[in-house]
N, C-alpha and C. Protein backbone atom coordinates (compact mmCIF):
# COMPACT_ATOMS: atom_id res chain seq x y z
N UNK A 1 14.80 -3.77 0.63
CA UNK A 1 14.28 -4.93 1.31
C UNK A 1 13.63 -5.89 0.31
N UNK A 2 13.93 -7.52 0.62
CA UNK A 2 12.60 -7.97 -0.14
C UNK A 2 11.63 -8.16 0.50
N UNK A 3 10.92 -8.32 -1.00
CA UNK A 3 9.31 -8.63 -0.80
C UNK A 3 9.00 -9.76 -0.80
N UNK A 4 8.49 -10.13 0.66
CA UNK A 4 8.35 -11.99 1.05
C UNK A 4 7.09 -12.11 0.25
N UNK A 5 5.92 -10.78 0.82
CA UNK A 5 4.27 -11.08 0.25
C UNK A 5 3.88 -10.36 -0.19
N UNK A 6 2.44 -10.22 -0.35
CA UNK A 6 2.01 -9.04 -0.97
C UNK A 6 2.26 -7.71 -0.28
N UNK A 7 1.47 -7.76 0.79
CA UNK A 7 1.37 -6.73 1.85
C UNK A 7 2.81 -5.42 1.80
N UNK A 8 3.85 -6.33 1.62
CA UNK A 8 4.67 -5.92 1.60
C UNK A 8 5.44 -4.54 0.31
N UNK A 9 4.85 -5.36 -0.76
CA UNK A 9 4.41 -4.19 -2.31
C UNK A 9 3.28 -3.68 -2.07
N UNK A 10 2.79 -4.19 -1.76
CA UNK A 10 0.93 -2.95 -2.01
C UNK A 10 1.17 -1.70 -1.21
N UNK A 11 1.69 -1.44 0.10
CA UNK A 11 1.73 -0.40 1.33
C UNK A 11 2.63 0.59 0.67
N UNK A 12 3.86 0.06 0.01
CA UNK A 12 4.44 0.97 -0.13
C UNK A 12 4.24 1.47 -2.21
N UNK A 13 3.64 0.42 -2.56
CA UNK A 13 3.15 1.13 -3.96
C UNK A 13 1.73 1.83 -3.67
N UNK A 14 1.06 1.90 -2.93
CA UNK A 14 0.12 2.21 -2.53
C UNK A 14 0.41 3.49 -2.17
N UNK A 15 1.36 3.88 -1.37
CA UNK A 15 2.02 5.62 -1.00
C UNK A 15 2.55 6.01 -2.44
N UNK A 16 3.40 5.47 -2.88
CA UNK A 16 4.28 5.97 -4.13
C UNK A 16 2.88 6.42 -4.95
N UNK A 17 1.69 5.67 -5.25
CA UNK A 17 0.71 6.31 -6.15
C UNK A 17 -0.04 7.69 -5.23
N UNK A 18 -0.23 7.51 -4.17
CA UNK A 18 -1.01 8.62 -3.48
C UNK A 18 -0.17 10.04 -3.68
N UNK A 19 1.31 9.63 -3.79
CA UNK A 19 2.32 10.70 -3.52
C UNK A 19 2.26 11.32 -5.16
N UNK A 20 2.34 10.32 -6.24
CA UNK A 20 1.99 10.69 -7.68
C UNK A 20 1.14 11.27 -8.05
N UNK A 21 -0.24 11.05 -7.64
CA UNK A 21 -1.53 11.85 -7.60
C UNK A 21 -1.45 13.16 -6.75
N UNK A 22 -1.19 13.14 -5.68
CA UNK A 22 -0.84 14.68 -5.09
C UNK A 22 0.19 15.59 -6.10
N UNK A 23 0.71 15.18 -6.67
CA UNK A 23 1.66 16.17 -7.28
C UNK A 23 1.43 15.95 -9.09
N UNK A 24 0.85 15.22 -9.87
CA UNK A 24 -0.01 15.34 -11.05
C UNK A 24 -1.35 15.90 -10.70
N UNK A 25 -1.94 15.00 -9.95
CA UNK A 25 -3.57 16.03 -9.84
C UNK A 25 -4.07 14.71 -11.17
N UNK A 26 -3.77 13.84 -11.42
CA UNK A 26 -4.32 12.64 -11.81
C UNK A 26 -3.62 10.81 -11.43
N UNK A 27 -4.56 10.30 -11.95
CA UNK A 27 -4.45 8.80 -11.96
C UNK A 27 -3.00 7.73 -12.61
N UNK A 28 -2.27 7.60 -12.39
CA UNK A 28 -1.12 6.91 -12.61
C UNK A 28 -1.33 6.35 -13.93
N UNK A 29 -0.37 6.70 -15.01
CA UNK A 29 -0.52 5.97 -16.02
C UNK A 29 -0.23 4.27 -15.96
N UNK A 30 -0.07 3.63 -16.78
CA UNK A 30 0.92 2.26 -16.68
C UNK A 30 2.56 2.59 -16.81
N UNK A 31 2.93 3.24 -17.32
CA UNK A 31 4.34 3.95 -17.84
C UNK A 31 4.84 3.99 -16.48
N UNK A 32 4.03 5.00 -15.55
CA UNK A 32 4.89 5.60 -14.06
C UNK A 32 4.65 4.58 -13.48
N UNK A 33 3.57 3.35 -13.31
CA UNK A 33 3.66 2.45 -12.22
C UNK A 33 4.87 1.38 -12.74
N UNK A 34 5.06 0.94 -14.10
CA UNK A 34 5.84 0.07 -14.27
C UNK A 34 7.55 0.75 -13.40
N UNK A 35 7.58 2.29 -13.77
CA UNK A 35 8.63 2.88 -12.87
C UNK A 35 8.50 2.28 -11.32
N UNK A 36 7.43 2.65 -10.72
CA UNK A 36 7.26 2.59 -9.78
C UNK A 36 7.89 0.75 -9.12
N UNK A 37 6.99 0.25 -9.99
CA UNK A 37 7.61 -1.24 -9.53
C UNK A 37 9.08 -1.93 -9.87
N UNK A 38 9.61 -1.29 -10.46
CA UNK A 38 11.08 -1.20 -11.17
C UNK A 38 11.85 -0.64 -9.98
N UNK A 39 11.41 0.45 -9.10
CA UNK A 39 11.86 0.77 -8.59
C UNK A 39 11.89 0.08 -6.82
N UNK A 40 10.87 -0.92 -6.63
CA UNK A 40 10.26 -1.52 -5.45
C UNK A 40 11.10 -2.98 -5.96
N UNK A 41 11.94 -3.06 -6.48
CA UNK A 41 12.43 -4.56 -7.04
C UNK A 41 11.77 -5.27 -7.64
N UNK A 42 10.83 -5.33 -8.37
CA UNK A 42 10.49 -6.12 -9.40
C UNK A 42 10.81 -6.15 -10.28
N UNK A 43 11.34 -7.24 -11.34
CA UNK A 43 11.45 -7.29 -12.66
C UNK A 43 10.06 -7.44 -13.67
N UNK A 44 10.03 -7.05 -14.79
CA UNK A 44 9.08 -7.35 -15.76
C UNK A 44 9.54 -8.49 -16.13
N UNK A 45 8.15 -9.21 -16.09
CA UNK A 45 7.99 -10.28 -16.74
C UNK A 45 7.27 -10.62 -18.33
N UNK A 46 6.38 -9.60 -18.33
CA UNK A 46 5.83 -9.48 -19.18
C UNK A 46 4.84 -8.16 -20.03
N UNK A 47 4.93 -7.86 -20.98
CA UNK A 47 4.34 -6.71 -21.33
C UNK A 47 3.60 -6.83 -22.82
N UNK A 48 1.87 -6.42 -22.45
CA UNK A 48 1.25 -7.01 -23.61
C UNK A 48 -0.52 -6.65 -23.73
N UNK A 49 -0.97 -6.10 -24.56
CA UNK A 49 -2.50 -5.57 -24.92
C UNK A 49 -2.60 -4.61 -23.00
N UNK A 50 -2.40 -3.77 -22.99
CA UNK A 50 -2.83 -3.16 -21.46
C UNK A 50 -2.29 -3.78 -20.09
N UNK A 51 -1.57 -4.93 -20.15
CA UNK A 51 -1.55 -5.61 -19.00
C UNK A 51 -0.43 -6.08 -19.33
N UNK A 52 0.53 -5.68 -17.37
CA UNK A 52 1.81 -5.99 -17.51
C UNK A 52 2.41 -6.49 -16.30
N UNK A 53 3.18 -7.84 -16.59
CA UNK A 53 3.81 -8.75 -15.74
C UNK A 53 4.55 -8.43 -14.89
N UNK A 54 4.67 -8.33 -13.80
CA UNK A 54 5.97 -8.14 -13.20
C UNK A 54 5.91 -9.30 -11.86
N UNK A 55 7.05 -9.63 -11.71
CA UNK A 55 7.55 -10.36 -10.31
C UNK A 55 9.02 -10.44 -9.61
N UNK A 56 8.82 -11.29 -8.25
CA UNK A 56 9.98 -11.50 -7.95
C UNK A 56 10.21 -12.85 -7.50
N UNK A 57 10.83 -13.13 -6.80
CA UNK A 57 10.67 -14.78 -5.96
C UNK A 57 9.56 -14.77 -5.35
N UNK A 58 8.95 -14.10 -4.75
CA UNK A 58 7.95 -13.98 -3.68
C UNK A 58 6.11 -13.78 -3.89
N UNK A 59 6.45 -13.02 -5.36
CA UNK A 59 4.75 -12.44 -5.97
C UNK A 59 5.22 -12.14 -7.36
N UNK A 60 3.93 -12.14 -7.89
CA UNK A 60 3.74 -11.75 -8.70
C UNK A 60 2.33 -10.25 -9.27
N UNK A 61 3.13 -9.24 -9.65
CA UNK A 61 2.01 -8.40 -9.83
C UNK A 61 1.44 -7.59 -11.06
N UNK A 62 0.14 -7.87 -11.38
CA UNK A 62 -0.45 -7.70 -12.45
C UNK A 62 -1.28 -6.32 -12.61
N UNK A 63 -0.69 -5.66 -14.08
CA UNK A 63 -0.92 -4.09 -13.82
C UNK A 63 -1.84 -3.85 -14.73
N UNK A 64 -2.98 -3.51 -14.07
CA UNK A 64 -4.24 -2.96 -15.32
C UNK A 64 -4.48 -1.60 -15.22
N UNK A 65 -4.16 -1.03 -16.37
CA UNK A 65 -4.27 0.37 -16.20
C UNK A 65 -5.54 0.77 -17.23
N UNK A 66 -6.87 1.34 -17.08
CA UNK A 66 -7.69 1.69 -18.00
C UNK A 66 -8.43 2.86 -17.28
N UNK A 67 -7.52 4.44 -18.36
CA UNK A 67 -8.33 5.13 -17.88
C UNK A 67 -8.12 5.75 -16.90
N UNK A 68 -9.65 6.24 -16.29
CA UNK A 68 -9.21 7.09 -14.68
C UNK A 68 -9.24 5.74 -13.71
N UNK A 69 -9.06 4.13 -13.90
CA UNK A 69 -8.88 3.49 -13.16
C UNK A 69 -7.56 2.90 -13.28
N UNK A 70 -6.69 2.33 -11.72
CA UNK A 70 -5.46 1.64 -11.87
C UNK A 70 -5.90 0.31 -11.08
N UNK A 71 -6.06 -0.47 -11.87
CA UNK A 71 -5.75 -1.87 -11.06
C UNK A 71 -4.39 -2.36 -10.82
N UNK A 72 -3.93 -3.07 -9.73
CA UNK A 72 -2.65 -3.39 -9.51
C UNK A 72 -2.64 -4.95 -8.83
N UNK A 73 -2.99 -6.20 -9.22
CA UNK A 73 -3.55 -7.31 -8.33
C UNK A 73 -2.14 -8.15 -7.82
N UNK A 74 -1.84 -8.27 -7.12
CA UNK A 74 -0.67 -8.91 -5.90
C UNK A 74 -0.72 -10.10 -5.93
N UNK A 75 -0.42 -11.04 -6.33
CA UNK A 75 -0.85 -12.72 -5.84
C UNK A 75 1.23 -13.41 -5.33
N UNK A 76 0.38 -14.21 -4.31
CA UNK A 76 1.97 -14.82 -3.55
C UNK A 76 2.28 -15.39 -4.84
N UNK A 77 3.73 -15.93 -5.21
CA UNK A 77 4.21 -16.91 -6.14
C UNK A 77 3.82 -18.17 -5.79
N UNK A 78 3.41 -18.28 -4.67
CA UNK A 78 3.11 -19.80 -4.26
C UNK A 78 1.47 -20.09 -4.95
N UNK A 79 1.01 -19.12 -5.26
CA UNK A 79 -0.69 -19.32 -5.71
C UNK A 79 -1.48 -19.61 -4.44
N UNK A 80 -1.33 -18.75 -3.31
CA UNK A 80 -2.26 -18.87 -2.44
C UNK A 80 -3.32 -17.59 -2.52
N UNK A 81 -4.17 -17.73 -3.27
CA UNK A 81 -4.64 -16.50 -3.75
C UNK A 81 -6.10 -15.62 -2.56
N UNK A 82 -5.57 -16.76 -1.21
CA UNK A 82 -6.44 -15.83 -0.32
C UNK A 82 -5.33 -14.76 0.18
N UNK A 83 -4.33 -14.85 0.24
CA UNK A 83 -3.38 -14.00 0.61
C UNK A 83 -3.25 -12.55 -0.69
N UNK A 84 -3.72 -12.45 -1.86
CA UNK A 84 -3.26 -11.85 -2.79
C UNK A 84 -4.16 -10.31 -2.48
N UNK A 85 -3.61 -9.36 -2.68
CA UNK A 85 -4.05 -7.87 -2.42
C UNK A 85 -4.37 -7.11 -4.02
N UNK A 86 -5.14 -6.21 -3.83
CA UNK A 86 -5.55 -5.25 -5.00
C UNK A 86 -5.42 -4.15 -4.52
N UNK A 87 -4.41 -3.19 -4.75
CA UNK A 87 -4.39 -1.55 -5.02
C UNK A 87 -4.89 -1.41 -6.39
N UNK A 88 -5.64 -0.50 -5.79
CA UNK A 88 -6.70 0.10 -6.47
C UNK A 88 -6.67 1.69 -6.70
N UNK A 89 -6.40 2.51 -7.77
CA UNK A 89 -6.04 3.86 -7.89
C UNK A 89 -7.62 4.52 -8.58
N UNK A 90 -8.34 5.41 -8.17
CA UNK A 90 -9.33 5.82 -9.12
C UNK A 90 -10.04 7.28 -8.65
N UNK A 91 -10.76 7.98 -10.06
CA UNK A 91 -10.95 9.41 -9.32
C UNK A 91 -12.74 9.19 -9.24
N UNK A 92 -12.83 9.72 -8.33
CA UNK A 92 -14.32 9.43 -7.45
C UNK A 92 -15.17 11.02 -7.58
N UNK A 93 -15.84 10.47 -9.43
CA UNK A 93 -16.66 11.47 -9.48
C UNK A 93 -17.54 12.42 -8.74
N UNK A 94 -18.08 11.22 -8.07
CA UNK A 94 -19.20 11.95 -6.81
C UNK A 94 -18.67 12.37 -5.28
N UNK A 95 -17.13 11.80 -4.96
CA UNK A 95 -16.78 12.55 -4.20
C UNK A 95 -16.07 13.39 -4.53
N UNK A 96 -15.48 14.04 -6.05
CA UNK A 96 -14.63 14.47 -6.48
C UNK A 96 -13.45 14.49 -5.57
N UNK A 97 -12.75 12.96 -5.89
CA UNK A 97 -11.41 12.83 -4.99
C UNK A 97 -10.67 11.53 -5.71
N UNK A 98 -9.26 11.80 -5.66
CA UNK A 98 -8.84 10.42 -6.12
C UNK A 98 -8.44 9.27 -4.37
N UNK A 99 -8.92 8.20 -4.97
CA UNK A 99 -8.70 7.47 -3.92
C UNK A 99 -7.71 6.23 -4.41
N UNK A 100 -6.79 5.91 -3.29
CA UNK A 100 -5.90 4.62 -3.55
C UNK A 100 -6.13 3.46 -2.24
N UNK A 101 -6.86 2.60 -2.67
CA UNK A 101 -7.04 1.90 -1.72
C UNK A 101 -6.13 -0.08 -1.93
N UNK A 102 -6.28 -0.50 -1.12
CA UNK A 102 -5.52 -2.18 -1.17
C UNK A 102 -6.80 -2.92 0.01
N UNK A 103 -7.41 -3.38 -1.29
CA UNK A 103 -8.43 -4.57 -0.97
C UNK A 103 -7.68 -5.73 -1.09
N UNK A 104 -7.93 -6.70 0.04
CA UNK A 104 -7.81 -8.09 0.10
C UNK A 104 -8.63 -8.85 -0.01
N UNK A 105 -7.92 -9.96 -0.66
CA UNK A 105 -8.49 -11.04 -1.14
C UNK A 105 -9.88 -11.74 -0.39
N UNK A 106 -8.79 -11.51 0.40
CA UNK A 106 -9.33 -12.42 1.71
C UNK A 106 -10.26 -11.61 2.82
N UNK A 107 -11.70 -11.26 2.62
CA UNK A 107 -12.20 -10.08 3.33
C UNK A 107 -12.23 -10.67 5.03
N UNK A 108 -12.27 -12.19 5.51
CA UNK A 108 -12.53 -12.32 6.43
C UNK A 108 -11.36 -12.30 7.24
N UNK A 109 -9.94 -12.13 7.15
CA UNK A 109 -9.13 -12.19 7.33
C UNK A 109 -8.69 -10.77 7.75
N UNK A 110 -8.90 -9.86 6.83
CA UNK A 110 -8.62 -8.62 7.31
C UNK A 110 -9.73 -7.88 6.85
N UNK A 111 -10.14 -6.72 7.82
CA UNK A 111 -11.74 -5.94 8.02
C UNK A 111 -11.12 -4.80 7.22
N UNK A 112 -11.44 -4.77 6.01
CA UNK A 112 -11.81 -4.36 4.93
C UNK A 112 -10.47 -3.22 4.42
N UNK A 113 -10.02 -2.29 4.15
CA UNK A 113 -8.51 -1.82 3.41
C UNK A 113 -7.11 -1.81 4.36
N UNK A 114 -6.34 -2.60 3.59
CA UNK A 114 -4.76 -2.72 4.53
C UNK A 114 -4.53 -0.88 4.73
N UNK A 115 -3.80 -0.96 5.05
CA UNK A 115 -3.47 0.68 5.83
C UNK A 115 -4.54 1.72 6.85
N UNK A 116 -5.49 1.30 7.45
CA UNK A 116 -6.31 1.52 7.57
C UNK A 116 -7.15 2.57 7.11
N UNK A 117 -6.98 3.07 7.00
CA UNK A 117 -7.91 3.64 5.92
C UNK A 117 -7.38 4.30 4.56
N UNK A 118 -8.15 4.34 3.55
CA UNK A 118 -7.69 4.64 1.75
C UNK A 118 -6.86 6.09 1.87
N UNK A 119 -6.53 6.16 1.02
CA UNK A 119 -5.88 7.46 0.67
C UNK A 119 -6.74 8.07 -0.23
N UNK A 120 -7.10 9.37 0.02
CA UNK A 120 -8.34 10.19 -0.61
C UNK A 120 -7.78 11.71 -0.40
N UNK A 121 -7.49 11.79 -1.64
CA UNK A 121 -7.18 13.52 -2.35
C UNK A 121 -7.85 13.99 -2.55
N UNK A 122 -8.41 15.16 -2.74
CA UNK A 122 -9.24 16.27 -3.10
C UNK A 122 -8.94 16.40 -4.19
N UNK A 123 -9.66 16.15 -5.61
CA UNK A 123 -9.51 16.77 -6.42
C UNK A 123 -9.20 18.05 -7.05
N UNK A 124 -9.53 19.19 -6.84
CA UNK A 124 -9.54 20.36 -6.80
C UNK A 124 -8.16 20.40 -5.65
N UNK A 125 -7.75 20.50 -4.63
CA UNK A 125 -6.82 21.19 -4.23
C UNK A 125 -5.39 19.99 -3.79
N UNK A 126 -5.85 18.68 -4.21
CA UNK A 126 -4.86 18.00 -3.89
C UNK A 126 -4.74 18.02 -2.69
N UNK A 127 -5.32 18.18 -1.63
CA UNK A 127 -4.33 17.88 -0.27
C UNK A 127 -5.64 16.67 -0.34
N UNK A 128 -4.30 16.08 1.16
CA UNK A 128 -5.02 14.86 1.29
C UNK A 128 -5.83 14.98 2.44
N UNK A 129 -7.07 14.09 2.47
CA UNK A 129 -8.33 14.37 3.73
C UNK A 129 -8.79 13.17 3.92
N UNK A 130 -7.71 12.18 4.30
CA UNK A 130 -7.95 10.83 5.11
C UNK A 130 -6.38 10.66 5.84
N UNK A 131 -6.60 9.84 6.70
CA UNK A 131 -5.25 9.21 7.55
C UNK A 131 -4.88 7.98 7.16
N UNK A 132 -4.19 7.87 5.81
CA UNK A 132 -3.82 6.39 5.72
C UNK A 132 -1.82 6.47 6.72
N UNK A 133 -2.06 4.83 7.16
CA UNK A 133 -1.23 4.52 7.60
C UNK A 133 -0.47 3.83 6.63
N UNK A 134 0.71 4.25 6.05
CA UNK A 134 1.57 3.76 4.66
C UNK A 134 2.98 4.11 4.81
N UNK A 135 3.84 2.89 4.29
CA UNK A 135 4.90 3.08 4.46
C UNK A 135 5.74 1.94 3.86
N UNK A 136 7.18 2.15 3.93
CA UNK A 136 7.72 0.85 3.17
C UNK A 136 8.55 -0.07 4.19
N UNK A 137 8.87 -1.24 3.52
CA UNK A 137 9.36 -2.41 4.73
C UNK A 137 10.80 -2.44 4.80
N UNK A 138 11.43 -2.40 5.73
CA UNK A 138 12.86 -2.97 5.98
C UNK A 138 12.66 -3.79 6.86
N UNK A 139 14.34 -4.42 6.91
CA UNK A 139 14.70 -5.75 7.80
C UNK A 139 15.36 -6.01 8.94
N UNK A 140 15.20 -6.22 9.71
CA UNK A 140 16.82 -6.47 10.93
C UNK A 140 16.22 -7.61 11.14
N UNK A 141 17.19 -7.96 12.50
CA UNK A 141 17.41 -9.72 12.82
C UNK A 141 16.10 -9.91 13.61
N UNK A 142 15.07 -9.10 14.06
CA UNK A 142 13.27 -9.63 14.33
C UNK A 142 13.00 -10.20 12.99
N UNK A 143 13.40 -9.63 11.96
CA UNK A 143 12.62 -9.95 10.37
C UNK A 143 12.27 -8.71 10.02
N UNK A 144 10.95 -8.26 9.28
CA UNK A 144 10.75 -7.67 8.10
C UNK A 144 9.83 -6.35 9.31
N UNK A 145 9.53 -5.24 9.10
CA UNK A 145 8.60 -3.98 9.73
C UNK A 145 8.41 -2.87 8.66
N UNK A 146 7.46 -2.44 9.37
CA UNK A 146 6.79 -1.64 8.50
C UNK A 146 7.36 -0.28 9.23
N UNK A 147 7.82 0.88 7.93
CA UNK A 147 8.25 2.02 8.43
C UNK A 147 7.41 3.20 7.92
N UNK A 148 7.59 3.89 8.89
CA UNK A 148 6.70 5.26 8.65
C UNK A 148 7.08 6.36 8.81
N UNK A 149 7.02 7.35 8.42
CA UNK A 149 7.73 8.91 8.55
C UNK A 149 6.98 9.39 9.74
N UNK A 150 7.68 10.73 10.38
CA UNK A 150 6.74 11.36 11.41
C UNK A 150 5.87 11.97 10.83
N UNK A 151 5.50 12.47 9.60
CA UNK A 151 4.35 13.16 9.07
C UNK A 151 3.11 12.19 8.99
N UNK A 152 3.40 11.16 8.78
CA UNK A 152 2.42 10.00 8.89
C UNK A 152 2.08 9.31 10.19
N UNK A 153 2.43 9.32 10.91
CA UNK A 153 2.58 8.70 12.64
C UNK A 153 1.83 10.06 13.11
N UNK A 154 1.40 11.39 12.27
CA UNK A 154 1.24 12.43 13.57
C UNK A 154 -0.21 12.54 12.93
N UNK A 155 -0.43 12.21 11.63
CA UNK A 155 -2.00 12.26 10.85
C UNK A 155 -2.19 10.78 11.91
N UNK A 156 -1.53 9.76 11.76
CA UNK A 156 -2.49 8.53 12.69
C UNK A 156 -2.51 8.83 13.53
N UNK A 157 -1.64 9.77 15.03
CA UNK A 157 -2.52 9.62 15.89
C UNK A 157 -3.35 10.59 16.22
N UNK A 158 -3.64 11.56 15.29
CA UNK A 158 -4.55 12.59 14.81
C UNK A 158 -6.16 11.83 14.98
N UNK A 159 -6.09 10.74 14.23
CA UNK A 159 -7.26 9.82 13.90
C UNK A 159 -7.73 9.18 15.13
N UNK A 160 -6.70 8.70 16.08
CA UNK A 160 -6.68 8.22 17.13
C UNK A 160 -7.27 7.08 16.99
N UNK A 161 -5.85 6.30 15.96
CA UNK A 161 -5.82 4.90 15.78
C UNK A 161 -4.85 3.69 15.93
N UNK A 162 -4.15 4.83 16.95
CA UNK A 162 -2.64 4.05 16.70
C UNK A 162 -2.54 2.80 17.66
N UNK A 163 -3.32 2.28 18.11
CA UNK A 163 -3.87 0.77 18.89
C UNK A 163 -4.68 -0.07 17.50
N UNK A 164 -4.38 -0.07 16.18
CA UNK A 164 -5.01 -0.91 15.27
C UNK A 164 -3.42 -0.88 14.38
N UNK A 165 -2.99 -1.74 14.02
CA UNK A 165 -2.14 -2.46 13.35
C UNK A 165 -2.60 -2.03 11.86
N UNK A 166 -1.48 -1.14 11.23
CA UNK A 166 -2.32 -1.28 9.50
C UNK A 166 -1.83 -1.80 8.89
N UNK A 167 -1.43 -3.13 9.10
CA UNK A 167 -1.30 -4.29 8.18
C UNK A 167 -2.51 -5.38 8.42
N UNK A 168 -2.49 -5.36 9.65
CA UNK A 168 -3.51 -6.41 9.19
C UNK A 168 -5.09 -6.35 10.39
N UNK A 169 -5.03 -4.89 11.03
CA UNK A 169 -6.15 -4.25 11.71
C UNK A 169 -5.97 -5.05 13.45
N UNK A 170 -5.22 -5.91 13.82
CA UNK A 170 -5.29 -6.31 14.67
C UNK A 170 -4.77 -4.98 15.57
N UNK A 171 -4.52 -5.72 17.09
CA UNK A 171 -4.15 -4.43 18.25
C UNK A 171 -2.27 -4.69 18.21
N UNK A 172 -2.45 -3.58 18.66
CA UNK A 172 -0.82 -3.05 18.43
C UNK A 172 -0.22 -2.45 19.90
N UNK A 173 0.89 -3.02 20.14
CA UNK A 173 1.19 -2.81 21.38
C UNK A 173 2.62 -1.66 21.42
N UNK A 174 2.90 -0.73 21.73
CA UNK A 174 3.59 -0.14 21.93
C UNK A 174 4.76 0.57 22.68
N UNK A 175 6.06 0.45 22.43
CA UNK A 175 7.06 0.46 23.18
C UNK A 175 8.13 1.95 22.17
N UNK A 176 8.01 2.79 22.87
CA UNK A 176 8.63 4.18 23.02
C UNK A 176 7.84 4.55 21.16
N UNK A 177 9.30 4.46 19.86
CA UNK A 177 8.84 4.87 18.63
C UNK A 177 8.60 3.58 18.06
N UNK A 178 8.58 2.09 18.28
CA UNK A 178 7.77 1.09 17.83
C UNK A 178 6.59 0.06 18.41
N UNK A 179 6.18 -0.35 17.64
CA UNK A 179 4.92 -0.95 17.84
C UNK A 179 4.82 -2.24 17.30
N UNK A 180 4.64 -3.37 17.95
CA UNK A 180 4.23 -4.86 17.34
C UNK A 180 2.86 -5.31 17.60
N UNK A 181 2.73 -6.05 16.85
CA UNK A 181 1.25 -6.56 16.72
C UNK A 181 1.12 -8.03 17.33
N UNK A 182 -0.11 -7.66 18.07
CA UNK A 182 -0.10 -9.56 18.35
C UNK A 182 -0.71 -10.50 17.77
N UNK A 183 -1.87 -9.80 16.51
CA UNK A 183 -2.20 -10.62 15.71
C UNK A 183 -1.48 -11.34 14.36
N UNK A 184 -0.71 -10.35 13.87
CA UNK A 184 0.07 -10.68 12.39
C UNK A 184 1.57 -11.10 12.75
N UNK A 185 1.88 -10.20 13.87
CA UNK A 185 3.51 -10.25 14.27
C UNK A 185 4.57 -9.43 13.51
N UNK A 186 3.68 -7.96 12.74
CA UNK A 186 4.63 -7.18 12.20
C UNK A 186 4.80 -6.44 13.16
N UNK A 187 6.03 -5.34 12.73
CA UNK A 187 6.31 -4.54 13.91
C UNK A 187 5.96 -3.42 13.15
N UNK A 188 5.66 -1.94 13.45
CA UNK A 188 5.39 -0.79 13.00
C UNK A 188 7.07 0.11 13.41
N UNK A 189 7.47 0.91 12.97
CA UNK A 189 8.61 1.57 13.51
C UNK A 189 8.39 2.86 12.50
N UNK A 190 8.13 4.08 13.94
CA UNK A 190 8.55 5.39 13.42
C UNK A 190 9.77 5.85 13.08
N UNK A 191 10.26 6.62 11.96
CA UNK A 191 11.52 7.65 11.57
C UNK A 191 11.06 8.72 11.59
N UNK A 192 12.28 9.53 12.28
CA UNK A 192 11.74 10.75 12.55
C UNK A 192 13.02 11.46 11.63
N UNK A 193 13.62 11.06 10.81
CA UNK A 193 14.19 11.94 9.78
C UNK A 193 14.10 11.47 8.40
C-alpha cells in the first residue's frame, strides 16, 4: 500500500519494532530500522553522522538512533508539521520494560499515543503487558484501512476498547469484522488468517 501520511508508517513501523524487541530482548539498531523502512516502501534519501533520510511522495522520515533510544520523526512532504508523528523506541529503566510509543505532533488533535495505548515489553521475559492496537494499511475502492490480526483484535477487546478508534481516538462504529470511525473516517478491518 502507499503511504498518503504519517499515521500510515508510524502504526505499522511501530509493530515491526515492538515485534523486533520481543524477539532481540533490545532496542532497534539504525541498521534493522533502515530494513524496516526499506521494507514499508521508502527509499533512502539520505545517510549521514547518526541520522538517516528516508521518503516517499507522501513523507518524509527521519531516523535517530542513540543508544537505548530510537527516534523515528514522520513529517507530511507537504511540511504540515502539525500532522507529523514520532515513534519512539526506548528501555524504561524504572519500569524495566521496553516501550514503543507514536507521539503526535499535534497533542490537541489526538489525546495523547496513536494506537491507543504504547507497546510495553517486559524486560526480563519479553512478553508483552499492554494492548496496543497496531497494524498495517491496505486499500480498496472506500480508500486506505487499517488492518489487524485476530491476536490483536482479541488483546483490544480484552482492554475493552474497541469503541475508540486507534488512529485517531475518536468513536468507532461497528459492522460484523469492521469498524469505521466518525471522527477521522478510517476504517479498522479484522483478519482472521
Amino acid at each position: 500500500m502507499r503511504i498518503y501520511e504519517p499515521v500510515n508508517l508510524a502504526m505499522p513501523l511501530a509493530k515491526r519494532l515492538g515485534e523486533t524487541i520481543g524477539e532481540r530482548g533490545d532496542v532497534p539498531d539504525g541498521e534493522t530500522v533502515r530494513g524496516i523502512l526499506k521494507d514499508l516502501g521508502l527509499e533512502e534519501a539520505c545517510l549521514g553522522r547518526g541520522v538517516t533520510v528516508f521518503r516517499n511522495r507522501d513523507v518524509i522520515a527521519l531516523v535517530l538512533p542513540q543508544g537505548d533510544v530510537l527516534m523515528v520523526d514522520i513529517i507530511p512532504a507537504s511540511g504540515e508539521l502539525s500532522d507529523a508523528l514520532e515513534v519512539i523506541a526506548y528501555r524504561d529503566r524504572q519500569l524495566n520494560a521496553f516501550i514503543v510509543e507514536i507521539l503526535p505532533a499535534n497533542d490537541i488533535e489526538y489525546e495523547g499515543n496513536i494506537g491507543i495505548e504504547p507497546i510495553i515489553i517486559d524486560a526480563e521475559t519479553l512478553e508483552l503487558e499492554s494492548s496496543p492496537v497496531l497494524g498495517h494499511f491496505e486499500e480498496d475502492e472506500k480508500g486506505p484501512f487499517l488492518v489487524i490480526d485476530r491476536e490483536t483484535y482479541e488483546l483490544w477487546r480484552e482492554s475493552g476498547t474497541t469503541d475508540t478508534c486507534p488512529v485517531c481516538g475518536g468513536e468507532l462504529a461497528w459492522k460484523g469484522s469492521e469498524a469505521y470511525c466518525r471522527d477521522c473516517g478510517y476504517r479498522v478491518k479484522v483478519k482472521y488468517h
